[in-house]
N, C-alpha and C. Protein backbone atom coordinates (compact mmCIF):
# COMPACT_ATOMS: atom_id res chain seq x y z
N UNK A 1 0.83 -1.21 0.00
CA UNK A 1 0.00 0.00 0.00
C UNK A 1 0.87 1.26 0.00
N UNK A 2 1.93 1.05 1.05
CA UNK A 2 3.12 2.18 0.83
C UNK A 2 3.64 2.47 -0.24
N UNK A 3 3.82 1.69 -1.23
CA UNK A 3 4.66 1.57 -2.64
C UNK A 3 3.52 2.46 -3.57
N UNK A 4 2.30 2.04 -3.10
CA UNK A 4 1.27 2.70 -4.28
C UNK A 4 1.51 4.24 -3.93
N UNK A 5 0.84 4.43 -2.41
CA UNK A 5 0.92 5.41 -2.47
C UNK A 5 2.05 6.62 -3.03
N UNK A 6 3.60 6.01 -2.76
CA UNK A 6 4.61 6.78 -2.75
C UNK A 6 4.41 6.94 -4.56
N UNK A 7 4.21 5.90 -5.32
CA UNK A 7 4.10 5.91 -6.95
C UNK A 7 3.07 6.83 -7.22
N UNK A 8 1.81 7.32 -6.89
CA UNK A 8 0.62 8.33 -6.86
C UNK A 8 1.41 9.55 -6.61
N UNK A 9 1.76 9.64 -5.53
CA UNK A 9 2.78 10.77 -4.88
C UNK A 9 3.58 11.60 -6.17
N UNK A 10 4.39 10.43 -6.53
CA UNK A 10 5.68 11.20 -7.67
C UNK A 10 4.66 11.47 -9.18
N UNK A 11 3.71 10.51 -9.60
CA UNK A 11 2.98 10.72 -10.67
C UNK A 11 2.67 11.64 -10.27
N UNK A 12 1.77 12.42 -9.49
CA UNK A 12 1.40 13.38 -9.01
C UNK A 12 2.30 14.63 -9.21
N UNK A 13 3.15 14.59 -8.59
CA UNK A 13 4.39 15.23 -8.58
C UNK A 13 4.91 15.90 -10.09
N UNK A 14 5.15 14.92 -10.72
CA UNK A 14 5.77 14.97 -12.46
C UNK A 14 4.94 15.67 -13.04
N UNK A 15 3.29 15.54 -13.02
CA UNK A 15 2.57 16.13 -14.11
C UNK A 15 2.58 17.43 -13.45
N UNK A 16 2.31 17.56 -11.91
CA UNK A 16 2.26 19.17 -11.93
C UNK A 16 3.38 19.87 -12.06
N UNK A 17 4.88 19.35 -11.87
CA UNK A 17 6.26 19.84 -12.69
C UNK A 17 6.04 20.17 -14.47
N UNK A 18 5.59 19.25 -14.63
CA UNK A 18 5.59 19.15 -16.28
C UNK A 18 4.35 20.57 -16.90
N UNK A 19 3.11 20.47 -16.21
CA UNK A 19 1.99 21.73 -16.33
C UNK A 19 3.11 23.02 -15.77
N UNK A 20 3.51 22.96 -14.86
CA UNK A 20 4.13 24.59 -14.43
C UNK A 20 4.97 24.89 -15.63
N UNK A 21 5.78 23.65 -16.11
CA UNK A 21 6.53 24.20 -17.21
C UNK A 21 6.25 24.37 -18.67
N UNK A 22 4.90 24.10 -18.71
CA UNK A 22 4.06 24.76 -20.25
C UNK A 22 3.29 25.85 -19.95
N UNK A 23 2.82 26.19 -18.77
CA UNK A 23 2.59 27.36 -18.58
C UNK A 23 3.57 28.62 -18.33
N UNK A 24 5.02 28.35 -17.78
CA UNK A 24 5.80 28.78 -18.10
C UNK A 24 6.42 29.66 -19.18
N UNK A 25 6.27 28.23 -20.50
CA UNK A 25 6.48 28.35 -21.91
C UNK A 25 5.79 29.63 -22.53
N UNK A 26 4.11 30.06 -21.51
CA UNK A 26 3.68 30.82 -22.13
C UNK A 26 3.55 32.17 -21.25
N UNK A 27 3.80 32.49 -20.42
CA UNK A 27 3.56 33.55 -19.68
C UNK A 27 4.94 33.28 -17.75
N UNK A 28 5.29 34.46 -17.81
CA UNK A 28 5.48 34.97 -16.81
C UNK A 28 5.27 34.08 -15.30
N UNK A 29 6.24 33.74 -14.62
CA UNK A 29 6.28 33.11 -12.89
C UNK A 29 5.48 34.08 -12.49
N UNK A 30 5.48 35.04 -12.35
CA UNK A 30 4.65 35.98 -11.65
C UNK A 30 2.99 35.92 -11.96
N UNK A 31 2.76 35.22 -13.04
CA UNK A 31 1.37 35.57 -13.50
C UNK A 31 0.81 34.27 -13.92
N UNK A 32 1.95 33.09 -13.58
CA UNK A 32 0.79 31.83 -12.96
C UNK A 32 0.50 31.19 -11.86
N UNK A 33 -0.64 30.67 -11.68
CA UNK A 33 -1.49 30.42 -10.65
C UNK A 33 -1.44 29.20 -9.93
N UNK A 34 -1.55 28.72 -8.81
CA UNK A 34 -1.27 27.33 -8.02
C UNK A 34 -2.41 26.77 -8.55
N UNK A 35 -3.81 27.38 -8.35
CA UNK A 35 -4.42 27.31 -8.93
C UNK A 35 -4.84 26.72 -10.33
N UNK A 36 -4.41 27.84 -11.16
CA UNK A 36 -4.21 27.31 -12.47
C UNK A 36 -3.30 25.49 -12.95
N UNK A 37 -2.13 25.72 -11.85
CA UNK A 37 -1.08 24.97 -12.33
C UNK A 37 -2.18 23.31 -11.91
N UNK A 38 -3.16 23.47 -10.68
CA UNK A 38 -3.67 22.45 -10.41
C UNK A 38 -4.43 21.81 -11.36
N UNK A 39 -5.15 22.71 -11.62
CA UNK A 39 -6.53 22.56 -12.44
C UNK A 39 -5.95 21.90 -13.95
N UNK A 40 -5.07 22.98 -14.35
CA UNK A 40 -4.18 21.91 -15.95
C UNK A 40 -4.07 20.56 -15.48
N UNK A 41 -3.32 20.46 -14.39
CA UNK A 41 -2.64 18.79 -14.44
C UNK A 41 -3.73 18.26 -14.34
N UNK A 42 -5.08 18.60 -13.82
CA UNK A 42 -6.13 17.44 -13.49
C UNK A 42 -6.17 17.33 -12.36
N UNK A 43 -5.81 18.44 -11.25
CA UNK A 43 -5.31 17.35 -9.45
C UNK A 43 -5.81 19.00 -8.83
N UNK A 44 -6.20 19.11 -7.56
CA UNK A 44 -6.71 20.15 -6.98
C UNK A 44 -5.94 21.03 -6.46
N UNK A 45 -6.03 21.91 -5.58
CA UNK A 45 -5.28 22.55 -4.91
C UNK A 45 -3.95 21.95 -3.52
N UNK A 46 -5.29 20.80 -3.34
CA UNK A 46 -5.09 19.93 -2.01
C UNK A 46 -3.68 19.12 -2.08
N UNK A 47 -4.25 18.74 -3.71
CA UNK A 47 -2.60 17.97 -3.91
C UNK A 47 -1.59 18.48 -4.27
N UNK A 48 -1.76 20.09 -5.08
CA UNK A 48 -0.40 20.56 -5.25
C UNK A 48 0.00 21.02 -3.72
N UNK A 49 -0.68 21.19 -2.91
CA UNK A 49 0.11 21.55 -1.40
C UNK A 49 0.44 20.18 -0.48
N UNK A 50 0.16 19.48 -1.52
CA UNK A 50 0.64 17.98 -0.67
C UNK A 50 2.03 17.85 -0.76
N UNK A 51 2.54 18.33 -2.17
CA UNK A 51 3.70 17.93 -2.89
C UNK A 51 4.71 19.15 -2.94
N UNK A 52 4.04 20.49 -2.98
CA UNK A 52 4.86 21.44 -2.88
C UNK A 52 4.11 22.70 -2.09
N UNK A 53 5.45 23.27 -0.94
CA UNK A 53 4.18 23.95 -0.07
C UNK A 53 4.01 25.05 -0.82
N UNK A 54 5.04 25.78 -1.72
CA UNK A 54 4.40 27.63 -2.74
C UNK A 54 4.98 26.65 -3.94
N UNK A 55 4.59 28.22 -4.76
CA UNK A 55 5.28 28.13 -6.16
C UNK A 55 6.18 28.51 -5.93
N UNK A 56 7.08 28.68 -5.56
CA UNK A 56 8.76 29.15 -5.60
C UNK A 56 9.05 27.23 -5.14
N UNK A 57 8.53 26.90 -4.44
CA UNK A 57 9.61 25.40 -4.11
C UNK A 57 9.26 24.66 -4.97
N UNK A 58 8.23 24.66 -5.91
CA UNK A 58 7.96 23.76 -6.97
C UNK A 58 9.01 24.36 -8.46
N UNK A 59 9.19 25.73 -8.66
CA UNK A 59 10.33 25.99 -9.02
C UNK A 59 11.90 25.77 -8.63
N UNK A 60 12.02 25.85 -7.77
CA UNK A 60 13.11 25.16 -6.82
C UNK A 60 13.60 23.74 -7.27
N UNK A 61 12.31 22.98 -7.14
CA UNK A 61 12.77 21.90 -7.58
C UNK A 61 12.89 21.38 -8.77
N UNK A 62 12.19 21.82 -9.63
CA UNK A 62 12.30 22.07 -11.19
C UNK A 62 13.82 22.14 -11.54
N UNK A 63 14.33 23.71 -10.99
CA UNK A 63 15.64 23.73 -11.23
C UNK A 63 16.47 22.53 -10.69
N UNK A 64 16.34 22.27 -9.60
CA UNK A 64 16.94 21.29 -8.71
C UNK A 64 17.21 19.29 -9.66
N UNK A 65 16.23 19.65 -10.35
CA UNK A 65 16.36 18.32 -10.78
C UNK A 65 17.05 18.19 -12.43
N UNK A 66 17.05 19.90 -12.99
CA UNK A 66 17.69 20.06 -14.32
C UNK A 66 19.03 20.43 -14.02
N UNK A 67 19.64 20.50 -12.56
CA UNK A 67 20.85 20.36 -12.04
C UNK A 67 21.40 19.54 -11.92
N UNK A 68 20.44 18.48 -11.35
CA UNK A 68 21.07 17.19 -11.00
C UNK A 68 21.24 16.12 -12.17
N UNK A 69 20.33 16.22 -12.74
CA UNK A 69 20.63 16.34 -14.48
C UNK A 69 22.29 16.01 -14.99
N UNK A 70 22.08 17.40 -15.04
CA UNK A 70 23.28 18.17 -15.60
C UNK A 70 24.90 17.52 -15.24
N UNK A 71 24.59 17.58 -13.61
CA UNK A 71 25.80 17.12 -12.80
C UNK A 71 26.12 15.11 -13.54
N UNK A 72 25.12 14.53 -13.43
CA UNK A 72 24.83 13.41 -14.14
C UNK A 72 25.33 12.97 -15.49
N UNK A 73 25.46 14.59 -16.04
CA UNK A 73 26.01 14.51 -17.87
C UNK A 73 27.66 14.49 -17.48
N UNK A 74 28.25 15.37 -17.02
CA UNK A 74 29.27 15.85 -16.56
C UNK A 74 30.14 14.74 -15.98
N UNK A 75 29.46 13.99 -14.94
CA UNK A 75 30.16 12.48 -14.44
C UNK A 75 30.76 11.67 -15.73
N UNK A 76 29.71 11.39 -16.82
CA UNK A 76 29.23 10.42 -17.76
C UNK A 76 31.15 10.30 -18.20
N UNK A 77 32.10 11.16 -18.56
CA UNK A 77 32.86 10.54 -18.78
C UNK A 77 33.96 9.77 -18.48
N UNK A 78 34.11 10.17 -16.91
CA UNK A 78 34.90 9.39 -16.13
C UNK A 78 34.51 8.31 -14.89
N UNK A 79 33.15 7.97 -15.10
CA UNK A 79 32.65 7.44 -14.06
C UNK A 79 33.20 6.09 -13.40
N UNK A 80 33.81 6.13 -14.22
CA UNK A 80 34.46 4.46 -14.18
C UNK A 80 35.92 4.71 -13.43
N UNK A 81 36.59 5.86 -13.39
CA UNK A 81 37.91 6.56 -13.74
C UNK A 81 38.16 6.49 -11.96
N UNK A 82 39.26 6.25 -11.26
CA UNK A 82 39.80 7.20 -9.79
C UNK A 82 40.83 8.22 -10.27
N UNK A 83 41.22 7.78 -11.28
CA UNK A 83 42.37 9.31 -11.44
C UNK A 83 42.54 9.50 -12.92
N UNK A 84 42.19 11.05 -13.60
CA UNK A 84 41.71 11.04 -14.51
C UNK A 84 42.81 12.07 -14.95
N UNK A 85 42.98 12.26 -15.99
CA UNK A 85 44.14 12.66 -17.73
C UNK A 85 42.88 13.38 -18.38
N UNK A 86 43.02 14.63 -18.37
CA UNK A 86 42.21 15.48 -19.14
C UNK A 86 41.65 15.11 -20.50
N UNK A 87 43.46 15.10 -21.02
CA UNK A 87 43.50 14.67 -22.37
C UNK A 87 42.88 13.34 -23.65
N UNK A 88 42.86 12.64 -21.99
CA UNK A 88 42.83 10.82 -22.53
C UNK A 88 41.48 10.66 -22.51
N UNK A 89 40.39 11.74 -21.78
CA UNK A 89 38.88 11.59 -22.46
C UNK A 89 38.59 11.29 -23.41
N UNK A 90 37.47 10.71 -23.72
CA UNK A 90 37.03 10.22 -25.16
C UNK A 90 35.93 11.51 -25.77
N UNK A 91 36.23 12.32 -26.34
CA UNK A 91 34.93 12.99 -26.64
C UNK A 91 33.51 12.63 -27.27
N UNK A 92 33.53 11.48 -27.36
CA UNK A 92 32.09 10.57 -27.93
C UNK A 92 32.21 10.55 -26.53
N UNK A 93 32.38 10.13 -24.97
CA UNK A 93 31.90 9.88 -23.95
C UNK A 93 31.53 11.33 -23.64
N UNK A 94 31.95 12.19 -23.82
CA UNK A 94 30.99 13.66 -23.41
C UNK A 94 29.79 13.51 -23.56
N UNK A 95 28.85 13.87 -22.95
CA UNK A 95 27.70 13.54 -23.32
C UNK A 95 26.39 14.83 -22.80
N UNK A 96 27.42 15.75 -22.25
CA UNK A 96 26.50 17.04 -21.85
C UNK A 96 26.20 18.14 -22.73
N UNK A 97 27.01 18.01 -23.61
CA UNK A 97 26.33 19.02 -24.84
C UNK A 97 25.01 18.21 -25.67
N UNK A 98 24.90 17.28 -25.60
CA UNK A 98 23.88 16.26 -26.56
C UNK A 98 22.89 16.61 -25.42
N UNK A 99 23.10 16.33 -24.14
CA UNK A 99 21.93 16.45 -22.89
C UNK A 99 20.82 18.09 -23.18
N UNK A 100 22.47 19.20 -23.74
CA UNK A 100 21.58 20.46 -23.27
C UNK A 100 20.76 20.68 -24.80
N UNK A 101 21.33 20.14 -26.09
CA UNK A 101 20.54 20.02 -27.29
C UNK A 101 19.09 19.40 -27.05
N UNK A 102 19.14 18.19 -26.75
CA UNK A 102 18.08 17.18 -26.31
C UNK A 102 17.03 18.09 -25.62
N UNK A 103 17.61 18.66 -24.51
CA UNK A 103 16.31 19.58 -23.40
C UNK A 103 16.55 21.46 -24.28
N UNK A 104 16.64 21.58 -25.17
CA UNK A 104 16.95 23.15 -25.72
C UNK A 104 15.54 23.57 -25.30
N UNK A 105 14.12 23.15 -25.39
CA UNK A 105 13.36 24.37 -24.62
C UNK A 105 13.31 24.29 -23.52
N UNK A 106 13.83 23.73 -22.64
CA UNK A 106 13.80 23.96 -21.40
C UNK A 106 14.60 24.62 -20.79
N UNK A 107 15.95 24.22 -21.38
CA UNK A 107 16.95 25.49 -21.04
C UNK A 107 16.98 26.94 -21.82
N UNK A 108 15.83 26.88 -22.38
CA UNK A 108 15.70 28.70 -23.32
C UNK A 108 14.79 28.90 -22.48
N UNK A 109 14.17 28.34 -21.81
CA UNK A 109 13.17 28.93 -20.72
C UNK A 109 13.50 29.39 -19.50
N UNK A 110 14.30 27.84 -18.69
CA UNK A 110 14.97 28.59 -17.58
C UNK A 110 16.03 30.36 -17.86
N UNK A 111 16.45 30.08 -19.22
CA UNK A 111 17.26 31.53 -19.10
C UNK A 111 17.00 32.55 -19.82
N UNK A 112 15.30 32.41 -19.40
CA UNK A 112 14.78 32.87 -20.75
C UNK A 112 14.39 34.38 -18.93
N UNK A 113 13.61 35.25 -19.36
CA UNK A 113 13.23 36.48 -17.87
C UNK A 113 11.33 35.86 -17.80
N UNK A 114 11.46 34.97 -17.42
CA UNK A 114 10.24 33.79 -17.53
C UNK A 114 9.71 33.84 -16.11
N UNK A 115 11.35 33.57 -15.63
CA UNK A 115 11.57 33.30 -14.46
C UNK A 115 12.21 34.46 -13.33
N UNK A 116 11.91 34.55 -12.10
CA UNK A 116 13.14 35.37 -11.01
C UNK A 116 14.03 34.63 -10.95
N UNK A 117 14.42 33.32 -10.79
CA UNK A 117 15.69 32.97 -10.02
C UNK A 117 16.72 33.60 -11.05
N UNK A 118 18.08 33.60 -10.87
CA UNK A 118 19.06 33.73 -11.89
C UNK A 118 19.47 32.26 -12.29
N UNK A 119 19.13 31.54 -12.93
CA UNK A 119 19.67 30.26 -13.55
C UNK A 119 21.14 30.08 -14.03
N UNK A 120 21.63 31.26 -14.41
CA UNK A 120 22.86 31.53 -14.65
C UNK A 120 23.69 30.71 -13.47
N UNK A 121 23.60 31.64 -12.33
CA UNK A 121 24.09 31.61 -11.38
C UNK A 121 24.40 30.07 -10.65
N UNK A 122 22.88 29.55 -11.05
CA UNK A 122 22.77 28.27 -10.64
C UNK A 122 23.84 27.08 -10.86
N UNK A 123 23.66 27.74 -11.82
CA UNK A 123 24.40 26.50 -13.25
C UNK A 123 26.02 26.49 -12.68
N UNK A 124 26.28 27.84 -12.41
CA UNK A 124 27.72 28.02 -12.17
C UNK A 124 27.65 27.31 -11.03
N UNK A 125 27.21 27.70 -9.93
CA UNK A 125 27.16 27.32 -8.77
C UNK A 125 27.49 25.65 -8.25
N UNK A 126 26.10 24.90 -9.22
CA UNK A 126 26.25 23.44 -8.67
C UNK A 126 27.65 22.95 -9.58
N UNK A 127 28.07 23.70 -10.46
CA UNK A 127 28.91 22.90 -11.30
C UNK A 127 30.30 22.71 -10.39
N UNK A 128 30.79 24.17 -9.54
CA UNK A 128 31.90 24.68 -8.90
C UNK A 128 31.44 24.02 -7.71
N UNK A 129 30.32 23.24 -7.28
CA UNK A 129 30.35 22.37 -6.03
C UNK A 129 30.72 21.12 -6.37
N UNK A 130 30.72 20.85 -7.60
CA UNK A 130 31.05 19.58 -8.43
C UNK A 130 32.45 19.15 -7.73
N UNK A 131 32.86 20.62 -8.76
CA UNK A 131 34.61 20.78 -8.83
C UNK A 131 35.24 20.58 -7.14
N UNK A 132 34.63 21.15 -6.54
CA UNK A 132 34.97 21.51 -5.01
C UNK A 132 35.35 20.39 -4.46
N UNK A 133 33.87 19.41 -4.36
CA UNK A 133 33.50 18.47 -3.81
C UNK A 133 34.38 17.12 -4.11
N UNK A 134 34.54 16.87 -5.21
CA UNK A 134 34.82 15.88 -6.04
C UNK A 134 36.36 15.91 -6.48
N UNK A 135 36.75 17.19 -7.05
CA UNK A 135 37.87 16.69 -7.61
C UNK A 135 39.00 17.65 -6.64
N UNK A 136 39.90 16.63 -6.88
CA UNK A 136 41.68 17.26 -6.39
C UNK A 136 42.83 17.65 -7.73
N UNK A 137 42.82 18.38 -7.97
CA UNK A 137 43.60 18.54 -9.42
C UNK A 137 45.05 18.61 -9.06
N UNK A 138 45.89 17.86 -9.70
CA UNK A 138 47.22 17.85 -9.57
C UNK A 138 48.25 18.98 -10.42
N UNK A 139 48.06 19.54 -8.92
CA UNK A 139 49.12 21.36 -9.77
C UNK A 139 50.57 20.97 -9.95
N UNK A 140 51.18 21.76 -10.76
CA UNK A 140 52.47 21.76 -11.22
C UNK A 140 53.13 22.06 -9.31
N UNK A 141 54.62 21.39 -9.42
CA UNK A 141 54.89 21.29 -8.11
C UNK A 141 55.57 23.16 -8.07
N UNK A 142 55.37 23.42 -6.92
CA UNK A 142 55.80 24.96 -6.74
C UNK A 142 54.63 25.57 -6.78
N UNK A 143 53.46 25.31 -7.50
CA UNK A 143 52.57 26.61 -7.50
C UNK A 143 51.76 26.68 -6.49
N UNK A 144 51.54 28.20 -6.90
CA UNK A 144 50.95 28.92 -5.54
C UNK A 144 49.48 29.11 -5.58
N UNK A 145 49.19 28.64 -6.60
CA UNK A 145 47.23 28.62 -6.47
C UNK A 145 46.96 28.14 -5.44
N UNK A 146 45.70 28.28 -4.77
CA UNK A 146 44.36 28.17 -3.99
C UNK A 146 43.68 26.99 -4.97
N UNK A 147 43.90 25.83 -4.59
CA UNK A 147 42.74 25.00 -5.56
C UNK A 147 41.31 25.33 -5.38
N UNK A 148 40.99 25.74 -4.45
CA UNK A 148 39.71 26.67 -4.64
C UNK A 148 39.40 27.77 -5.47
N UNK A 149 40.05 28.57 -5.89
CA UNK A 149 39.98 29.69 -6.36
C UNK A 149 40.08 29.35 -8.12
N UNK A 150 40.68 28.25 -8.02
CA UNK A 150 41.01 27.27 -9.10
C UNK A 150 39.67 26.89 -10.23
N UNK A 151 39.12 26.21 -9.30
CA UNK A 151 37.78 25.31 -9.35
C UNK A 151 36.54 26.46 -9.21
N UNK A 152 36.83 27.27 -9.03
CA UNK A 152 35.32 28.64 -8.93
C UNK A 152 35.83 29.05 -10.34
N UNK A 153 37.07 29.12 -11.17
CA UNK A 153 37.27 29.82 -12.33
C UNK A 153 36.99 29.09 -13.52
N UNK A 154 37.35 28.00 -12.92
CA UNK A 154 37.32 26.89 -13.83
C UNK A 154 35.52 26.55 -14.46
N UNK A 155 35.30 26.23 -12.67
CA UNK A 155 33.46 26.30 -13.12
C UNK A 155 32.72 27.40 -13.45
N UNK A 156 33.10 28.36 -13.39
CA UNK A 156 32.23 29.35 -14.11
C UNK A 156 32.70 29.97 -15.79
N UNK A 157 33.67 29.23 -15.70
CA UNK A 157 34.15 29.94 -16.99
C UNK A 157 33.26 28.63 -17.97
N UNK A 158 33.29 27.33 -17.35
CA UNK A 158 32.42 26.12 -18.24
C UNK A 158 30.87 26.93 -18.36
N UNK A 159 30.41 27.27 -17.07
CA UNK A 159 28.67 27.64 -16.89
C UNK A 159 28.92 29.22 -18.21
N UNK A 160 29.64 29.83 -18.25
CA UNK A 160 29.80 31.01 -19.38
C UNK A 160 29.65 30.15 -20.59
N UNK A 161 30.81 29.09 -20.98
CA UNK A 161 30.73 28.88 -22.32
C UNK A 161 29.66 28.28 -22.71
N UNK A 162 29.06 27.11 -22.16
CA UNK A 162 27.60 26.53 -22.03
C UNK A 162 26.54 27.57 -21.92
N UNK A 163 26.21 28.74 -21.45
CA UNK A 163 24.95 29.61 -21.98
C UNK A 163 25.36 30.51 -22.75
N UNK A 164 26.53 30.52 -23.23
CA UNK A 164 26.80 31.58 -24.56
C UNK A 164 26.45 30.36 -25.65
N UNK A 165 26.58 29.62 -25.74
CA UNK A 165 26.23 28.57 -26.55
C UNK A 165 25.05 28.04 -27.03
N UNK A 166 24.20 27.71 -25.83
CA UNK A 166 22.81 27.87 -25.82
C UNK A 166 22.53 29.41 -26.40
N UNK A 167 22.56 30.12 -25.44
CA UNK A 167 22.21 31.84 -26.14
C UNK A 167 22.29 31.63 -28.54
N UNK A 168 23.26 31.62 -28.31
CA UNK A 168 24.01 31.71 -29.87
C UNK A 168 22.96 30.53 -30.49
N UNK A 169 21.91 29.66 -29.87
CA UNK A 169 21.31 28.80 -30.79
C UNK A 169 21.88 27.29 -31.07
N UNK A 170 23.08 27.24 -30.02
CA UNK A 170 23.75 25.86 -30.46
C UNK A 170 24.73 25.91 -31.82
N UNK A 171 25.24 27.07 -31.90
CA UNK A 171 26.15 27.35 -33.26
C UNK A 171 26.71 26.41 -33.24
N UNK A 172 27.50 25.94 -32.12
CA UNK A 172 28.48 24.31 -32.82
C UNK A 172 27.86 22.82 -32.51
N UNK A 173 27.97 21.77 -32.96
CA UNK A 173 28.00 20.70 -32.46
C UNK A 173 28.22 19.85 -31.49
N UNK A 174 27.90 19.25 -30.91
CA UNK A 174 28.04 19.20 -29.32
C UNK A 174 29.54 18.12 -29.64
N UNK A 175 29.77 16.93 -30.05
CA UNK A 175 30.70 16.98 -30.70
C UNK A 175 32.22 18.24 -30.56
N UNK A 176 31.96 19.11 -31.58
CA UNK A 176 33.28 20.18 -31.41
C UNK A 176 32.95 20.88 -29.94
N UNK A 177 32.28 20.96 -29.40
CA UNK A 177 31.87 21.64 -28.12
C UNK A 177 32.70 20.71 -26.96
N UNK A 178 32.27 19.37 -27.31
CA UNK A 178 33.34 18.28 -26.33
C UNK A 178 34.96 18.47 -26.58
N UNK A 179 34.85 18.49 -28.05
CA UNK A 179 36.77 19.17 -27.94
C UNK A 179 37.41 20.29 -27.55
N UNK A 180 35.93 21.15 -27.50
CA UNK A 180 36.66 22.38 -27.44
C UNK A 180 36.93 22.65 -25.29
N UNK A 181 35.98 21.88 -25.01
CA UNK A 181 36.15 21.43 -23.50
C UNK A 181 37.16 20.63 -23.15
N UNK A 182 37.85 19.68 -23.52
CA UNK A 182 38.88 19.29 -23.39
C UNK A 182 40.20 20.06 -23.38
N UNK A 183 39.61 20.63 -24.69
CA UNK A 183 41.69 21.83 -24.46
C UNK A 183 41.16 22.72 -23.52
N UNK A 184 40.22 23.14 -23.28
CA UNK A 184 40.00 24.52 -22.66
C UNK A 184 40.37 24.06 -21.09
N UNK A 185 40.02 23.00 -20.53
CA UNK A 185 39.97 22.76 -19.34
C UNK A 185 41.93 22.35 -19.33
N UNK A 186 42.66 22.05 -20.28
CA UNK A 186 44.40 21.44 -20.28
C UNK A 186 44.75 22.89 -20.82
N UNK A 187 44.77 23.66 -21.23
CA UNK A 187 45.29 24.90 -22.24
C UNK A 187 45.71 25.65 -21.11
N UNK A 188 47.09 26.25 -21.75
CA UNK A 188 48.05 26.85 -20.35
C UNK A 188 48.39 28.36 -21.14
N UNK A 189 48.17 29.11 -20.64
CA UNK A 189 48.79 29.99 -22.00
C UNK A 189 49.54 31.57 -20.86
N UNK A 190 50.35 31.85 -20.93
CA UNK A 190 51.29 32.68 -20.07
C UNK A 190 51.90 34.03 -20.63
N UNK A 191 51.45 34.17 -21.89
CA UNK A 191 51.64 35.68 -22.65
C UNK A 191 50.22 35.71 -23.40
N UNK A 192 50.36 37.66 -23.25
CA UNK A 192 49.36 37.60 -24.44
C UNK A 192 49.50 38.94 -25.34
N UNK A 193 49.18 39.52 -26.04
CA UNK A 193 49.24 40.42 -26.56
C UNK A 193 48.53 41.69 -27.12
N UNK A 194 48.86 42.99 -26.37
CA UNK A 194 47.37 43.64 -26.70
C UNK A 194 47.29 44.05 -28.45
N UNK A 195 46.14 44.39 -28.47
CA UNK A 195 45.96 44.46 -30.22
C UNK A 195 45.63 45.85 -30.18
N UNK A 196 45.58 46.12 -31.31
CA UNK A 196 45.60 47.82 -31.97
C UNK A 196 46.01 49.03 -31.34
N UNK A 197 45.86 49.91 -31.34
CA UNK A 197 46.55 51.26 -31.16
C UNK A 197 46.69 51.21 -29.63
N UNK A 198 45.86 50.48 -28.93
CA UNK A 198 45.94 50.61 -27.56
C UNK A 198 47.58 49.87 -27.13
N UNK A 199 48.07 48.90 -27.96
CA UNK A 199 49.44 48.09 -28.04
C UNK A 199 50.37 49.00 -28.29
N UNK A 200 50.17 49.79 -29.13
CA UNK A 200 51.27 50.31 -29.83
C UNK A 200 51.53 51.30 -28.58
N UNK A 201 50.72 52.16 -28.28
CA UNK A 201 51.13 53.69 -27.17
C UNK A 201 51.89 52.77 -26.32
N UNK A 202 52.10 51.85 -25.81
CA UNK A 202 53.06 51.62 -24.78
C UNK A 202 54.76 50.51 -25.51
N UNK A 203 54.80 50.91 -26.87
CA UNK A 203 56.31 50.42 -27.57
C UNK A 203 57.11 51.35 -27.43
């Protein structure tokens, strides 16, 4: 009887996740209804406060589960791995650019002004708890980095290139997107050079 119920529970659960996010599709967080969101799925008021106590935690978890998601794509290529070679990835095992193609309206929505939360932020956030949590990166001996400070640059500079990407429509292939994550995360580069007239005033 426990098993049914808990299976009612999450069915329950999914369709009114799934209704918030076509109403979403069409209007403004601010200007849909618990109400409303009940009545679409088919289920009353009674049960969306069974499952979620406002609309902000049923958003919450929305995001919460296109995070956990995410974190899920990100594992996919070393899961097997205890100590991992940047280089020696397989880019057919990448598998998080195909994830964010696969879900593209959902992530033009979350970062779409649909919503209040900053999704941006999000994205950076759980990714750099990833990094935190999980990995120990083996620095050149002598240096003076903060592996923390490391892993916040690292993960937000991934959460940048991933919604400029999305933003841009998916211009590349998820494919060249996996290679281009590979050098980007090994690429060392220690000069640079300023360009145009602003270069020259200081020769």
């Amino acid at each position: 009887m426990e098993a049914f119920y808990d299976k009612r529970i999450q069915r329950s659960k999914t369709a009114l996740k799934q209704t918030f996010l076509t109403l979403l599709s069409q209007k403004s967080f601010d200007q849909i209804t618990i109400s409303e969101i009940a009545e679409q799925a088919n289920y009353n008021r009674g049960t969306f406060y069974a499952n979620f106590e406002t609309k902000e935690n049923l958003l919450n978890e929305v995001i919460q589960d296109v995070l956990d998601d995410m974190i899920i794509q990100i594992r996919n290529p070393y899961r097997a791995m205890k100590r991992v070679n940047i280089k020696d990835l397989q880019t057919e095992d990448i598998t998080l650019f195909t994830y964010f193609i696969e879900n593209e309206a959902l992530f033009k929505l979350l970062l779409s002004d649909h919503i209040r939360v900053d999704f941006r932020y999000k994205m950076a956030k759980a990714i750099e708890e990833l990094f935190i949590t999980e990995y120990e990166y083996e620095l050149e001996e002598g240096s003076t980095v903060d592996p923390k400070w490391l892993y916040i640059y690292r993960s937000h500079g991934i959460a940048g290139l991933i919604i400029r990407w999305i933003e841009e429509g998916f211009s590349a292939s998820p494919e060249y997107m996996a290679k281009q994550i590979v050098e980007l995360m090994t690429i060392s580069t220690k000069v640079f050079t300023v360009r145009g007239e602003l270069g020259l005033q200081y020769k």
